[in-house]
N, C-alpha and C. Protein backbone atom coordinates (compact mmCIF):
# COMPACT_ATOMS: atom_id res chain seq x y z
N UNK A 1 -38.81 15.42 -24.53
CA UNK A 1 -38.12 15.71 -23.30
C UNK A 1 -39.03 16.58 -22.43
N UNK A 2 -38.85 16.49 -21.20
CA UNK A 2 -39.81 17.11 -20.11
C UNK A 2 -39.50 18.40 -19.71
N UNK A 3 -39.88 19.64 -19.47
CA UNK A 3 -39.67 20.86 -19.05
C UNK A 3 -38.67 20.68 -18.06
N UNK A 4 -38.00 21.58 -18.08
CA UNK A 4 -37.29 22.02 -16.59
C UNK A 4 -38.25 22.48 -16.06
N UNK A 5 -37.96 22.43 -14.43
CA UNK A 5 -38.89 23.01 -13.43
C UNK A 5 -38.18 23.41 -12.68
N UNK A 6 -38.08 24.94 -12.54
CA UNK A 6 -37.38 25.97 -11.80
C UNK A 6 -38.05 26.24 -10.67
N UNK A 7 -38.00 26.92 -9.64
CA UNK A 7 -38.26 27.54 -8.37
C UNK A 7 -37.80 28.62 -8.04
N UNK A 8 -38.12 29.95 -8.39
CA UNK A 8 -37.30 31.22 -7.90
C UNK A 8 -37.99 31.87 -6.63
N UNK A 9 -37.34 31.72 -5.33
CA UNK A 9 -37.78 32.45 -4.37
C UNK A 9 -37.22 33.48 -4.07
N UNK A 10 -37.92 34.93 -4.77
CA UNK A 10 -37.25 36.37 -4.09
C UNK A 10 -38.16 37.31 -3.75
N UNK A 11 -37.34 37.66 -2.17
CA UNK A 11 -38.62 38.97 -1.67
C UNK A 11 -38.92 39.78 -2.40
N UNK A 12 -40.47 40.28 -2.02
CA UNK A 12 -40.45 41.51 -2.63
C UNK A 12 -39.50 42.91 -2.47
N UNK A 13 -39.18 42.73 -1.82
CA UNK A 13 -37.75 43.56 -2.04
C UNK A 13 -36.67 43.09 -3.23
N UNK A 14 -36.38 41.90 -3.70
CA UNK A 14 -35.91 41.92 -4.73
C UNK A 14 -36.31 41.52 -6.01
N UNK A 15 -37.70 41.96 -6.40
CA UNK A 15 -38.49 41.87 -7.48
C UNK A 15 -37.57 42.34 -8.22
N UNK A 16 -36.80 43.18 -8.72
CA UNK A 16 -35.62 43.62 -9.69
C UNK A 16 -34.59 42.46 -10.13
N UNK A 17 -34.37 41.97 -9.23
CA UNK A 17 -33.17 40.43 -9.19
C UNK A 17 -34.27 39.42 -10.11
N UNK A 18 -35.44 39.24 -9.69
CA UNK A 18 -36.03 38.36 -10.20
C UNK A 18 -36.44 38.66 -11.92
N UNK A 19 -36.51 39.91 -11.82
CA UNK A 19 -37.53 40.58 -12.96
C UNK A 19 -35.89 40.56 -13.78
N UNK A 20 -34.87 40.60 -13.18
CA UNK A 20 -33.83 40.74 -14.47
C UNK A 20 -33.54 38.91 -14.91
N UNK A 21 -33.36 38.25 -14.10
CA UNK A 21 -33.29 36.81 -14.75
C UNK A 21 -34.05 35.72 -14.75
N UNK A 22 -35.42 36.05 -14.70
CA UNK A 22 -36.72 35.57 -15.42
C UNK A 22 -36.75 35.76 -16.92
N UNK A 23 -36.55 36.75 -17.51
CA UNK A 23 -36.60 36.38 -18.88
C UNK A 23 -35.39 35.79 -19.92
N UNK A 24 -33.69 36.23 -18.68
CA UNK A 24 -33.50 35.60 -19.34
C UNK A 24 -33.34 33.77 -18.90
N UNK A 25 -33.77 33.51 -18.64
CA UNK A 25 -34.13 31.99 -18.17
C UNK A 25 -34.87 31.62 -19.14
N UNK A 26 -36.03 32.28 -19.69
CA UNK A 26 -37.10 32.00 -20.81
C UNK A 26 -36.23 32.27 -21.87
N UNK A 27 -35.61 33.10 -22.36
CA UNK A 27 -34.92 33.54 -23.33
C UNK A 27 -34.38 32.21 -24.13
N UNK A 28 -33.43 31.16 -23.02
CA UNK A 28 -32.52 30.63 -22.94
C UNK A 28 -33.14 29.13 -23.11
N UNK A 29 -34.28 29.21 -22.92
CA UNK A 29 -35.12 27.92 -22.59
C UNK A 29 -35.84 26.96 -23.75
N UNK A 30 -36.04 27.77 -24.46
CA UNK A 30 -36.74 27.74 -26.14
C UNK A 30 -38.06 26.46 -25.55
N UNK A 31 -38.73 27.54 -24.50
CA UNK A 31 -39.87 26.74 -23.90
C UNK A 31 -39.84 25.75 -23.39
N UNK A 32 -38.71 25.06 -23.21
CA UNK A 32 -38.45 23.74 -22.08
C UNK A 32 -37.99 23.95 -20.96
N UNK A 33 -38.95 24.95 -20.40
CA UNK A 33 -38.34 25.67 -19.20
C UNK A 33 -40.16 25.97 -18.27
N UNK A 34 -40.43 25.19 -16.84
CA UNK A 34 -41.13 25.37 -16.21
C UNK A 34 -41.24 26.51 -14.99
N UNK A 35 -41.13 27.43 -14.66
CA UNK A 35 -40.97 28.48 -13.57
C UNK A 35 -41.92 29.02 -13.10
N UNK A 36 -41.81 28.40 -11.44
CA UNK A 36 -42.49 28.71 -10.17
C UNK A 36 -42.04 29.77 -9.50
N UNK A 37 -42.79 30.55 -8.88
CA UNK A 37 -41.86 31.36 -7.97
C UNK A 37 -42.90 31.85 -6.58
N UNK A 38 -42.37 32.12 -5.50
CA UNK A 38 -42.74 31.92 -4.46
C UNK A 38 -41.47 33.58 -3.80
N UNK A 39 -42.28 34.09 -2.68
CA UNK A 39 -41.77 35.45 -1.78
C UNK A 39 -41.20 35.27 -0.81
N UNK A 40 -41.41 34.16 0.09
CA UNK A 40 -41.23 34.28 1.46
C UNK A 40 -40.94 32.48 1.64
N UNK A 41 -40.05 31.83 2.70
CA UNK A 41 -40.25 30.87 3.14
C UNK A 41 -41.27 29.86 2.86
N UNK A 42 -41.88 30.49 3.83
CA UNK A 42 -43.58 30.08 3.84
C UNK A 42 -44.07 29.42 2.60
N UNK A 43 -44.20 30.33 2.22
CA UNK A 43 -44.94 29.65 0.40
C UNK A 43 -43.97 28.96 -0.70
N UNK A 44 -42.77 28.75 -0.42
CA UNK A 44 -41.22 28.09 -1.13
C UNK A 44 -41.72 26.41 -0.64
N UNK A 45 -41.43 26.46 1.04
CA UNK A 45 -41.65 25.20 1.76
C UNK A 45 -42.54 24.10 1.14
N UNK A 46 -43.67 24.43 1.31
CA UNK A 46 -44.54 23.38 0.80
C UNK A 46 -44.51 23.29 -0.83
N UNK A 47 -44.18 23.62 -1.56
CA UNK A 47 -43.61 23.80 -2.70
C UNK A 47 -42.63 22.56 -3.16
N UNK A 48 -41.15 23.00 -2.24
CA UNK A 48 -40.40 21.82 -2.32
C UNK A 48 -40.76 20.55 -1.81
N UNK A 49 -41.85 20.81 -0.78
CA UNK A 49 -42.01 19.22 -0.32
C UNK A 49 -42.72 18.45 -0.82
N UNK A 50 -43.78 18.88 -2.02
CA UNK A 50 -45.02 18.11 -2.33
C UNK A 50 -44.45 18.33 -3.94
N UNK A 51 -43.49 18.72 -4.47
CA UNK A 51 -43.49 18.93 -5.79
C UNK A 51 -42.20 18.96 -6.44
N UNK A 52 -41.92 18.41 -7.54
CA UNK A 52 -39.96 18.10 -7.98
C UNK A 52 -39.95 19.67 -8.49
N UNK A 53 -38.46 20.07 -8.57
CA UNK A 53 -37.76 20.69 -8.82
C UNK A 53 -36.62 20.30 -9.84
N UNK A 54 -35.80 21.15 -10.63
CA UNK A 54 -34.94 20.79 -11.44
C UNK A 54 -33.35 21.77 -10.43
N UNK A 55 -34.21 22.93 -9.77
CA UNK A 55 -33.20 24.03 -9.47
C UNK A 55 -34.12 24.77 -8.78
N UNK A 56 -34.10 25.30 -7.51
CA UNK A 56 -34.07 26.18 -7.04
C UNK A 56 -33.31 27.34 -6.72
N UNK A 57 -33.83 28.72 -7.07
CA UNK A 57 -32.83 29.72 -6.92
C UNK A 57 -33.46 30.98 -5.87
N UNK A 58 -32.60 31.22 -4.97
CA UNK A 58 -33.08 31.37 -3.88
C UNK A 58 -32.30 32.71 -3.85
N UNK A 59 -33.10 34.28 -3.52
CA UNK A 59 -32.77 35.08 -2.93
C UNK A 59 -32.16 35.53 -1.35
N UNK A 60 -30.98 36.11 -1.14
CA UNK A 60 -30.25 35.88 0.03
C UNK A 60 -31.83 36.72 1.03
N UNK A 61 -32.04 37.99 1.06
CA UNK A 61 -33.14 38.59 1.90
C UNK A 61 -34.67 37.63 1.76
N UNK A 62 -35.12 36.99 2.52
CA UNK A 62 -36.02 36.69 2.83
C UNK A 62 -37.20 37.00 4.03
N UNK A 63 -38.74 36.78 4.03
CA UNK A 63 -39.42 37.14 5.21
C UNK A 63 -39.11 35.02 5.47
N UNK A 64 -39.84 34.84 6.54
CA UNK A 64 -40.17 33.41 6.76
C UNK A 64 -41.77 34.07 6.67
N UNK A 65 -42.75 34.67 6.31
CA UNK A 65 -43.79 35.15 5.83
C UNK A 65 -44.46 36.16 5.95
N UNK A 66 -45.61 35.88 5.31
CA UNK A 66 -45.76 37.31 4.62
C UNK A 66 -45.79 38.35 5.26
N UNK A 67 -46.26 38.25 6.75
CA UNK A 67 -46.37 39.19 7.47
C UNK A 67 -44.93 39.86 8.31
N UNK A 68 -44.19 38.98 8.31
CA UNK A 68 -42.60 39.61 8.53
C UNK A 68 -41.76 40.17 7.75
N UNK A 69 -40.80 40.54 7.94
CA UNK A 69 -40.26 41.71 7.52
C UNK A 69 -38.73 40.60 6.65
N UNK A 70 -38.31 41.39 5.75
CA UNK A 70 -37.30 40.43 5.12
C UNK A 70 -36.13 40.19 5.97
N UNK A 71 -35.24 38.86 6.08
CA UNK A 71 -34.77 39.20 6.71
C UNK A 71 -33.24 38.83 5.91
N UNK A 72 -31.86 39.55 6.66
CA UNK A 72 -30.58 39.08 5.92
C UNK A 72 -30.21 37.36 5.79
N UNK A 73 -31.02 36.81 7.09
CA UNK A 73 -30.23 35.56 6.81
C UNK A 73 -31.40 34.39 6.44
N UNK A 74 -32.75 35.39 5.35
CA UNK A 74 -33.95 34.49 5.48
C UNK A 74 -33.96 33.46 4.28
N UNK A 75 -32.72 33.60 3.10
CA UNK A 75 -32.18 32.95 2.19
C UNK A 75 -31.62 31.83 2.69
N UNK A 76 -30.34 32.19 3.56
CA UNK A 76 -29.53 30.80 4.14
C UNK A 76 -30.70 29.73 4.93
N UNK A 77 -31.78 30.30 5.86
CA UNK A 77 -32.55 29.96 6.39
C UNK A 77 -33.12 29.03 5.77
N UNK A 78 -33.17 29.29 4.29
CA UNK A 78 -34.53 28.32 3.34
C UNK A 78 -33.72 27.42 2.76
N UNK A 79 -32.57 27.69 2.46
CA UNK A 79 -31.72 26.82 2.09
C UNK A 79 -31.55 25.82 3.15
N UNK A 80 -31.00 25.59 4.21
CA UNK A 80 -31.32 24.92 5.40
C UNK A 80 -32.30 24.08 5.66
N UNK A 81 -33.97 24.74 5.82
CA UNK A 81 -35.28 24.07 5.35
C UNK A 81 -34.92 22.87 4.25
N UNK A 82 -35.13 23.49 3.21
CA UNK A 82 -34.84 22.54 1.68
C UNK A 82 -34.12 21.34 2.36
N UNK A 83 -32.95 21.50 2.89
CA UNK A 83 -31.80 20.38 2.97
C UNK A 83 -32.06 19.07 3.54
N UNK A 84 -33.54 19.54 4.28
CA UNK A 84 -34.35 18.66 5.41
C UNK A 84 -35.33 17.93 4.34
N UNK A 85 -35.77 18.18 3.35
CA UNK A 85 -36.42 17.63 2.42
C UNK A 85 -36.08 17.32 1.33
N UNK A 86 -35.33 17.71 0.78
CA UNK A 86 -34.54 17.73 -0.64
C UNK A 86 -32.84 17.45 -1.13
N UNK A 87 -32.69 17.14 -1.70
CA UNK A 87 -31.59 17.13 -2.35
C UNK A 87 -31.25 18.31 -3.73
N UNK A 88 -32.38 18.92 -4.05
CA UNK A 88 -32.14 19.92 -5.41
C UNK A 88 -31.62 20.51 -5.33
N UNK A 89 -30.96 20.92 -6.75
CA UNK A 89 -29.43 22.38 -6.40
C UNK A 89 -30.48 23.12 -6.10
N UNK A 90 -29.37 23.71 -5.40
CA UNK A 90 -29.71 25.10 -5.09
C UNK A 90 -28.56 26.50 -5.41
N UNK A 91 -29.12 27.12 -6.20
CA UNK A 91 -28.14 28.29 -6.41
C UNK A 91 -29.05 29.50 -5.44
N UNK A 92 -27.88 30.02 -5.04
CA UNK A 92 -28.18 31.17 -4.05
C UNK A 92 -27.51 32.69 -4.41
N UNK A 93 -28.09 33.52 -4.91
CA UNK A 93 -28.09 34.68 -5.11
C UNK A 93 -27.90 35.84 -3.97
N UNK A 94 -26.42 36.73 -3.54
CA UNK A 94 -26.45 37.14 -2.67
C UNK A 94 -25.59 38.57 -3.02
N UNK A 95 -25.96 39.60 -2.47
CA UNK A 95 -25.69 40.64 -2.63
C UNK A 95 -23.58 41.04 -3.02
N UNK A 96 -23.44 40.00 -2.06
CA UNK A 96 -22.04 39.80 -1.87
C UNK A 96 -21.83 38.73 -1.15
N UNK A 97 -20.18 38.28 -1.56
CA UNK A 97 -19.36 37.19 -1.22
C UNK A 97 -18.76 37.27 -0.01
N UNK A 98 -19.30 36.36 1.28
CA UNK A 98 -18.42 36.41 2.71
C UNK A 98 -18.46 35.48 2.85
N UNK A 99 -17.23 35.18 3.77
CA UNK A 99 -16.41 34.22 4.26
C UNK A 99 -17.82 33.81 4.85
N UNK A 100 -18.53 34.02 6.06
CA UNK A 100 -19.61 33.99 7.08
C UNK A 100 -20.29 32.87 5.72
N UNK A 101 -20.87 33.63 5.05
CA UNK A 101 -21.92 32.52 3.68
C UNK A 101 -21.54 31.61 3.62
N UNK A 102 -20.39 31.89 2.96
CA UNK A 102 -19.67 30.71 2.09
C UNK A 102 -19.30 29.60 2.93
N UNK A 103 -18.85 29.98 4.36
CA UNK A 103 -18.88 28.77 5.12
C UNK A 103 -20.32 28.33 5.60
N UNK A 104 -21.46 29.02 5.51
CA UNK A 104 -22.63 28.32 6.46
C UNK A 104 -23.27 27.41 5.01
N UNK A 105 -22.82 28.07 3.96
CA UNK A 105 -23.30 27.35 2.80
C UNK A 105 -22.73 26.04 2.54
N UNK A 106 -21.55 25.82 2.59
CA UNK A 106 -20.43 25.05 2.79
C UNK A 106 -21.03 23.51 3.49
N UNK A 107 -21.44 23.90 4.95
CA UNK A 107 -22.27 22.95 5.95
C UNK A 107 -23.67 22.04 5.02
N UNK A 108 -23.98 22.80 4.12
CA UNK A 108 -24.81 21.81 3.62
C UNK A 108 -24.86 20.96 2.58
N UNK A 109 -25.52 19.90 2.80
CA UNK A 109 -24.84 18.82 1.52
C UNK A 109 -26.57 18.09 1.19
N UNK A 110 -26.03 18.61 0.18
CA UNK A 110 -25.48 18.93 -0.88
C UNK A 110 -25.09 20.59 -1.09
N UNK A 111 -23.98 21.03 -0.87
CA UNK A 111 -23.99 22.83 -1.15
C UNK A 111 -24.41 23.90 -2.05
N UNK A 112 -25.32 24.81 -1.78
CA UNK A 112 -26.02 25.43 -2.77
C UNK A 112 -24.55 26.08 -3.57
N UNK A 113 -24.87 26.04 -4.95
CA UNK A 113 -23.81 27.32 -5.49
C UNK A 113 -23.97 28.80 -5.20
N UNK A 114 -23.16 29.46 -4.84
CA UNK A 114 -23.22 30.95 -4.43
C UNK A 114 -23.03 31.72 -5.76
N UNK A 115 -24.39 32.40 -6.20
CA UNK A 115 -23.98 33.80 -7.08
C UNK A 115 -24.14 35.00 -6.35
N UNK A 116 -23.14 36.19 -7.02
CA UNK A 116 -23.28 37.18 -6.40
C UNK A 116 -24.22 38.03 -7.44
N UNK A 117 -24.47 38.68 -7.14
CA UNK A 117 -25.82 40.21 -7.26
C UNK A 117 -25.09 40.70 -8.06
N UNK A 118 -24.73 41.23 -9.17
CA UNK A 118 -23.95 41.67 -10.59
C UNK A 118 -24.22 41.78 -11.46
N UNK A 119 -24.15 42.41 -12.62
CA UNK A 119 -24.40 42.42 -13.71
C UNK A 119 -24.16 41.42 -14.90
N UNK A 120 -23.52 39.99 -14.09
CA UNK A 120 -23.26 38.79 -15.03
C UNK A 120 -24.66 38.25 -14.25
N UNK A 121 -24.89 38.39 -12.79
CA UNK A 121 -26.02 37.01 -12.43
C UNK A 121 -27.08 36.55 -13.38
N UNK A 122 -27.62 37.02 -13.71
CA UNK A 122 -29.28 36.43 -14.74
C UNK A 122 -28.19 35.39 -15.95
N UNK A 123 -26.99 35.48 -16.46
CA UNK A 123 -26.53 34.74 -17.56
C UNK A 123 -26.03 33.56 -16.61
N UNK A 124 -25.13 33.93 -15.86
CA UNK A 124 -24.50 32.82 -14.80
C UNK A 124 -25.93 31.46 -14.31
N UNK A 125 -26.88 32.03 -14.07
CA UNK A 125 -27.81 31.29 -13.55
C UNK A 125 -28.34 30.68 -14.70
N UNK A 126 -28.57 31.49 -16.07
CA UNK A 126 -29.18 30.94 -17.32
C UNK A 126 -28.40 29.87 -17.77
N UNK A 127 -27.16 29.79 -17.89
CA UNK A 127 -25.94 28.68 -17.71
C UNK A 127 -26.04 27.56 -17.16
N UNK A 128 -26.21 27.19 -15.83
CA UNK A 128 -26.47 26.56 -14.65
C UNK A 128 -27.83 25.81 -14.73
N UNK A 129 -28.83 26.50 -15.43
CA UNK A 129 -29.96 25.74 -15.92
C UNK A 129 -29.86 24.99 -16.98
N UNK A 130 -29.01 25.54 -17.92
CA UNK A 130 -28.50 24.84 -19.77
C UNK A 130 -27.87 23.49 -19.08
N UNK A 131 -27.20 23.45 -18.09
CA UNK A 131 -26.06 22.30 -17.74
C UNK A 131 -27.08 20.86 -16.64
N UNK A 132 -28.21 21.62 -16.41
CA UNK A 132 -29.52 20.67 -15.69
C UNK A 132 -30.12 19.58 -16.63
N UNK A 133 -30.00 18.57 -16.52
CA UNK A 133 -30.70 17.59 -17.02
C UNK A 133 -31.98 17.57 -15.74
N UNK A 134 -33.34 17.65 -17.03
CA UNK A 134 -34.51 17.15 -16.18
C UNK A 134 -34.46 15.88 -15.22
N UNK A 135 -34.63 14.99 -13.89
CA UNK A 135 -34.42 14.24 -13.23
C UNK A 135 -35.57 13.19 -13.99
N UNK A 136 -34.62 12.20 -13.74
CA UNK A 136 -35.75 10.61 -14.48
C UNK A 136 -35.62 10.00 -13.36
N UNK A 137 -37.26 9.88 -13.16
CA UNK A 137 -38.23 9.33 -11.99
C UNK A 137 -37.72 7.93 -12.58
N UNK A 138 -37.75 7.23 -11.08
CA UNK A 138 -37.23 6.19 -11.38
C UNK A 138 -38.61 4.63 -10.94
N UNK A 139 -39.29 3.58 -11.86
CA UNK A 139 -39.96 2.82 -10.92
C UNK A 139 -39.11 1.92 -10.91
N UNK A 140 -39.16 0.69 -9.44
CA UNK A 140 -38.60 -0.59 -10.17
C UNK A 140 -39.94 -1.38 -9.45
N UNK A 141 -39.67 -2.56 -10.43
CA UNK A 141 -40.98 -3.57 -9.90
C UNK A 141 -39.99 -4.31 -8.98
N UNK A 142 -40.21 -4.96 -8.14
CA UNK A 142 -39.40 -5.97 -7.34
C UNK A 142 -40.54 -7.24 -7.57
N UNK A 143 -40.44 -8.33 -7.96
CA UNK A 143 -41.32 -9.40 -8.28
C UNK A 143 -40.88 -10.71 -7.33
N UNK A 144 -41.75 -11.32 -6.48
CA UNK A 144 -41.33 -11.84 -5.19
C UNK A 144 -42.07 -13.21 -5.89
N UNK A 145 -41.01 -14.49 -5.62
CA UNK A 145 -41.73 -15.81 -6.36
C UNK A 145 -41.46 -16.26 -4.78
N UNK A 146 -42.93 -17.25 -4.29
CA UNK A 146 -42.36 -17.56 -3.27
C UNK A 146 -42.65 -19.64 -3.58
N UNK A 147 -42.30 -20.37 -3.11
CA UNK A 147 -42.50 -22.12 -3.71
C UNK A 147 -43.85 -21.93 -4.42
N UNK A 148 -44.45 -22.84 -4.82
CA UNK A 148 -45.37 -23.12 -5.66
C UNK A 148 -45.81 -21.56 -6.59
N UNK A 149 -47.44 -21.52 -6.57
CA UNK A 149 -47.51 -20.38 -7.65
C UNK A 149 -47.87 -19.46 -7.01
N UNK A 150 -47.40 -18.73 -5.91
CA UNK A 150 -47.39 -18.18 -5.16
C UNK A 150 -46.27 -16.42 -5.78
N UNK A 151 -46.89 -15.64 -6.13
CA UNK A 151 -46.09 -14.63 -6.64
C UNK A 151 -46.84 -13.05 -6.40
N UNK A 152 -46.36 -12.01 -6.00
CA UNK A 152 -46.75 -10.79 -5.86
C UNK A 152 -45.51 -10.10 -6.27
N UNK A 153 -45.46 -8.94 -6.81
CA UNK A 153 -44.85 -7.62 -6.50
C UNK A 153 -45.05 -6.58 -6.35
N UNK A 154 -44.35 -5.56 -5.96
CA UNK A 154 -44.31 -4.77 -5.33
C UNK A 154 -43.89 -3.43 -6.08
N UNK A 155 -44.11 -2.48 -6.42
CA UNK A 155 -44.04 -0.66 -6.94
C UNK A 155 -43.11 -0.49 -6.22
N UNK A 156 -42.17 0.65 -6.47
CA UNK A 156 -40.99 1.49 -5.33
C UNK A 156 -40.58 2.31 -6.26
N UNK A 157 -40.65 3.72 -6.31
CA UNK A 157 -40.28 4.70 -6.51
C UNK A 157 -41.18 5.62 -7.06
């Protein structure tokens, strides 16, 4: 079976959030567990677009990079991004539960799951990864007969 491949994007401002459920993600993983992680927008983006994911988990404070400052809505922001390229869950990690989130989160579809900032988050998320099946790449041949011996096909996926 193939690794999970995680994505954790959290500012450096919340190196603590990350540093508490990074290990246990590994803990939980018994090494079938791949984890990327990325600070800012910026370096998340091209990430999701050139490379699969199993789960992305996304800190609510974000910069859009490095040189900006974090911002409150730089989480929902990336979540948004993603939605334009991706389909991968997304769990979103946020200090607290508002109506405001939960509806802008709501708008996207596929909808990230909302965790809150607590002393259950790192297990809640370790959970949420246990319940991920790695994604199976899919090829199909399409094989085109056309009269006589006339035949090509074609790769897709």
């Amino acid at each position: 079976m193939s690794a999970k491949r995680i994505l954790m994007v959290f500012s450096e401002q919340e190196s603590g959030l990350r540093a508490m459920i990074e290990p246990r993600l590994a803990a939980g993983a018994r090494g079938e567990l791949r984890l990327d992680t990325a600070q800012t927008r910026w370096q998340a983006l091209p990430m999701i677009e050139h490379e699969r994911f199993d789960l992305v988990v996304v800190g609510a404070h974000l910069a859009a990079s490095p040189l900006d400052p974090a911002s409150d809505e730089g989480g929902l922001e990336l979540c948004k991004a993603i939605r334009l390229h991706s389909k991968v869950p997304i769990a979103f990690v946020a200090p607290l539960y508002t109506n405001h989130l939960q509806s802008a989160l709501q708008r996207l579809d596929p909808p990230p799951t909302l965790f809150v900032n607590d002393h259950t988050v790192a297990d809640e998320i370790a959970a949420k990864v246990a319940q991920i099946r790695p994604q199976v790449h899919r090829l199909d041949v399409v094989i085109h007969a056309n009269e006589g011996t006339d035949w090509r096909y074609d790769l897709v996926g």
